[in-house]
Protein backbone atom coordinates (compact mmCIF):
# COMPACT_ATOMS: atom_id res chain seq x y z
CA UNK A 1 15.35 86.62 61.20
CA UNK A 2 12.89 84.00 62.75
CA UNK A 3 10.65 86.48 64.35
CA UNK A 4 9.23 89.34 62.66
CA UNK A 5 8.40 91.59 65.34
CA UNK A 6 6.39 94.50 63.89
CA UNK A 7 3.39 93.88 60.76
CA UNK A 8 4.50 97.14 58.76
CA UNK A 9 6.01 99.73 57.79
CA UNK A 10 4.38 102.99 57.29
CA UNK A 11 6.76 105.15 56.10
CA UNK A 12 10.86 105.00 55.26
CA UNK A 13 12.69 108.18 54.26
CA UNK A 14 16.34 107.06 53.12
CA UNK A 15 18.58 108.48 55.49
CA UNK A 16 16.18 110.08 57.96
CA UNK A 17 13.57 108.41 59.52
CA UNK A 18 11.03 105.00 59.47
CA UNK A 19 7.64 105.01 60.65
CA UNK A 20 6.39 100.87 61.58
CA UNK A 21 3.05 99.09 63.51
CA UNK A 22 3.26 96.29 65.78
CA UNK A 23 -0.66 95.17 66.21
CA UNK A 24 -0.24 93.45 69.64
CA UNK A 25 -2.58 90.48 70.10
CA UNK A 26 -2.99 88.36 72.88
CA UNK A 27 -1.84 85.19 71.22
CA UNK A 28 1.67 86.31 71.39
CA UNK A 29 3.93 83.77 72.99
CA UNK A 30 5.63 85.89 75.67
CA UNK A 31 2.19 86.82 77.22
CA UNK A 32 2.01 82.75 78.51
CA UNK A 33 5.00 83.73 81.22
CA UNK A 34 5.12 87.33 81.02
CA UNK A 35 2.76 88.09 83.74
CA UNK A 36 0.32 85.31 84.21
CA UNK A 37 -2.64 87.08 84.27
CA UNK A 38 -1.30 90.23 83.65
CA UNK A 39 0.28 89.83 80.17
CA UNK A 40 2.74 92.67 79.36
CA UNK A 41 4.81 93.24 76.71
CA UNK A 42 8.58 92.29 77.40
CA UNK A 43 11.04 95.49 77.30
CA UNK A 44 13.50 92.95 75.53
CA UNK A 45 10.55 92.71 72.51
CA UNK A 46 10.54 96.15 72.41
CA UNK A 47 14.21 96.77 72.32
CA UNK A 48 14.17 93.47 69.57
CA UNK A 49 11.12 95.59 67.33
CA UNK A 50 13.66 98.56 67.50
CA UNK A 51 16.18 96.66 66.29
CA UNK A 52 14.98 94.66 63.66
CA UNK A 53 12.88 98.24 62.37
CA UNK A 54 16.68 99.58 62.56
CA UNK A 55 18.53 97.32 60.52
CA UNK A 56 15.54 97.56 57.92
CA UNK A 57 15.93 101.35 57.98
CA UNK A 58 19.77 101.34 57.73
CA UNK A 59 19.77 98.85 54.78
CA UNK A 60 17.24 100.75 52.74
CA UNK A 61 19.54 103.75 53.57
CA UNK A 62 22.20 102.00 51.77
CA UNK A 63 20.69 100.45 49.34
CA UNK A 64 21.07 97.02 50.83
CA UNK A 65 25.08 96.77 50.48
CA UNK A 66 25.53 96.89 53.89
CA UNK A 67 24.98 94.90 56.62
CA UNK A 68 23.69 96.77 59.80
CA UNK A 69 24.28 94.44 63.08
CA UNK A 70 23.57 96.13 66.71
CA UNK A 71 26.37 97.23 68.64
CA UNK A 72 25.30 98.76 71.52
CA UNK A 73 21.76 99.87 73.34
CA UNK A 74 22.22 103.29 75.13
CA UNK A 75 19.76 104.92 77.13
CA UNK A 76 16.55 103.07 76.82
CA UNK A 77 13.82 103.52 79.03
CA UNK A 78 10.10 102.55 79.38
CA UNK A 79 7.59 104.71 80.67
CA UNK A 80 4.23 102.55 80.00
CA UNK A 81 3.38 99.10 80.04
CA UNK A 82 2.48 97.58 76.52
CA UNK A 83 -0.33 95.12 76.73
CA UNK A 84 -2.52 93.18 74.70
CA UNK A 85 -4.59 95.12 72.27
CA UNK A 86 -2.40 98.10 71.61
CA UNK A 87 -1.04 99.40 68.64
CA UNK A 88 2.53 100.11 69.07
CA UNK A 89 3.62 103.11 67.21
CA UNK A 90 8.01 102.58 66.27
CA UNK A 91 9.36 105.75 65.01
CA UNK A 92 12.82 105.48 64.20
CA UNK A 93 15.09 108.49 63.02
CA UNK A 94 19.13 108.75 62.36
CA UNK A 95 20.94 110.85 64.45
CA UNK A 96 22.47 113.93 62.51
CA UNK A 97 25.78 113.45 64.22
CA UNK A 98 26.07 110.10 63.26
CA UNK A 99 24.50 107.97 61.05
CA UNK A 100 25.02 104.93 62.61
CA UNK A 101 23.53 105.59 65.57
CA UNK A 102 19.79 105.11 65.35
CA UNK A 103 17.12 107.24 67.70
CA UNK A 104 14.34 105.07 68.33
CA UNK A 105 10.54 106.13 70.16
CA UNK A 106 7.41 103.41 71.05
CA UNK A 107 3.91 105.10 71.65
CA UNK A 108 0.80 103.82 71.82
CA UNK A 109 -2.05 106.77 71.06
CA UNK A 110 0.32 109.02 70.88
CA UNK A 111 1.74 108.19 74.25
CA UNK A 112 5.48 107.31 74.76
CA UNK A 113 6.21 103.90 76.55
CA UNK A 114 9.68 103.59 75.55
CA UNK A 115 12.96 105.20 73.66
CA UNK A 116 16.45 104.15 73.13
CA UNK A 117 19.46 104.81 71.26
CA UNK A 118 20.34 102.21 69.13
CA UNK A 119 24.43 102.14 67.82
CA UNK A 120 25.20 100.34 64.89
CA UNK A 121 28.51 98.56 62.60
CA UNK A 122 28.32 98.54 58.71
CA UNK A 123 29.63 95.72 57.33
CA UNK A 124 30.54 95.62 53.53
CA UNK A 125 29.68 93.25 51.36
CA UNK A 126 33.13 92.19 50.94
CA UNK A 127 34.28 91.64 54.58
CA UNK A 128 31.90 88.71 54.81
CA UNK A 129 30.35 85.74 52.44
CA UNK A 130 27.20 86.35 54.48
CA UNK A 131 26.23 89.53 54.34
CA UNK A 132 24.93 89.20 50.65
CA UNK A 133 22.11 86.48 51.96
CA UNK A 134 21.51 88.78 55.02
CA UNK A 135 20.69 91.77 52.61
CA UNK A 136 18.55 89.96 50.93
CA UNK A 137 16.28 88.24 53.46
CA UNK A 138 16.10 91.75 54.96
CA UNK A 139 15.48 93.47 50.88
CA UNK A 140 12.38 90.55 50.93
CA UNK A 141 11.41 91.72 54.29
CA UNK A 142 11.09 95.20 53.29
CA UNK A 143 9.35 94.53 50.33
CA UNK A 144 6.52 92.06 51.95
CA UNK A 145 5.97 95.09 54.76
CA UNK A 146 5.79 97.54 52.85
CA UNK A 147 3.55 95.92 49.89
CA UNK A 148 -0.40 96.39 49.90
CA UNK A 149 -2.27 93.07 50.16
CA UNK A 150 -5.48 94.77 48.93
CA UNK A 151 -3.85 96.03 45.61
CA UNK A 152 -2.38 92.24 44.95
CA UNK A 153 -5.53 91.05 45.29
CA UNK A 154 -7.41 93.38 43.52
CA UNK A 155 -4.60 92.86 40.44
CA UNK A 156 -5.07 89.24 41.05
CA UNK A 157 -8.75 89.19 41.04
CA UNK A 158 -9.01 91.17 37.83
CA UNK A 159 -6.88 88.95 36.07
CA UNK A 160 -9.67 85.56 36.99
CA UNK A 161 -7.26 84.11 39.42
C-alpha cells in the first residue's frame, strides 16, 4: 500500500463490522486539481478508503491467512460532498449472505455522503508466493492504526527515554 487513506481504526469486530477516521486536511494532494478553489474530496478516494478499510477488516477476520483483493464495486453512490476539514466516519460491515461481500457507509456528523458494496476474492496463502508479504504489511498496518500513541509514550517516558 503506498497511500494510507484513513488515520484509524476505531473499532474491528472479527467477522462483523469495522469502525475507521479519515481526518481530512487541506494539504491533501488531490485538493491541488480537484476543484481549484473548491477542493472536494474525490469519489475514487472514497471508494480507495473503503477498500483499503475492507481488506484490513477481511484479513483480521481471517486471521491474516488470506489475502482479500477487490473484485467488484456495486452500487456506490454519494450523496454529500467531502471537503476539507471533515471527519469522515467509514463503517464497514459483512454482509450475512456472504462474507465476501463487504457493506460499506461514509458520514460526516452523522450524515451519509456515500455507500457501496464492496465484493471480494480470498486468496490462500498457498496459491501465491506473495500473499504472505501482503498479510503482513497489512498485519503491521493494523497494528500501527489501531495502537495508542499516548500509551507508548507514556510507557516510554516512564522508562527515562
Amino acid at each position: 500500500m503506498r497511500f494510507v487513506l484513513f488515520d484509524r481504526i476505531v473499532e474491528l469486530k472479527k467477522g462483523q463490522e469495522a469502525r475507521f477516521l479519515k481526518n481530512v486536511s487541506q494539504s491533501e494532494d488531490f485538493f491541488m486539481d480537484h476543484f481549484p478553489g473548491y477542493p472536494v474530496v474525490p469519489g475514487s478516494v472514497v471508494l480507495g478508503t473503503f477498500e483499503q478499510g475492507a481488506e484490513i477488516f477481511l484479513a483480521v477476520t481471517h486471521d491474516f491467512t488470506l489475502r482479500p483483493v477487490l473484485q467488484r464495486i456495486a452500487k456506490a453512490s454519494f450523496r454529500h460532498f467531502v471537503v476539507p476539514g471533515d471527519q469522515l466516519e467509514i463503517h464497514l460491515s459483512l454482509e450475512a449472505d456472504s462474507p465476501l461481500e463487504v457493506r460499506a457507509e461514509a458520514s460526516v456528523q452523522g450524515k451519509r455522503v456515500a455507500d457501496a458494496r464492496l465484493e471480494f476474492a480470498l486468496i490462500k496463502l498457498e496459491d501465491d508466493p506473495t500473499v504472505t508479504e501482503a498479510c503482513r504489511r497489512l498485519q503491521d498496518l493494523y497494528e500501527v492504526l489501531t495502537s495508542n500513541p499516548l500509551v507508548k509514550a507514556w510507557e516510554l517516558w516512564g522508562r527515562g527515554l
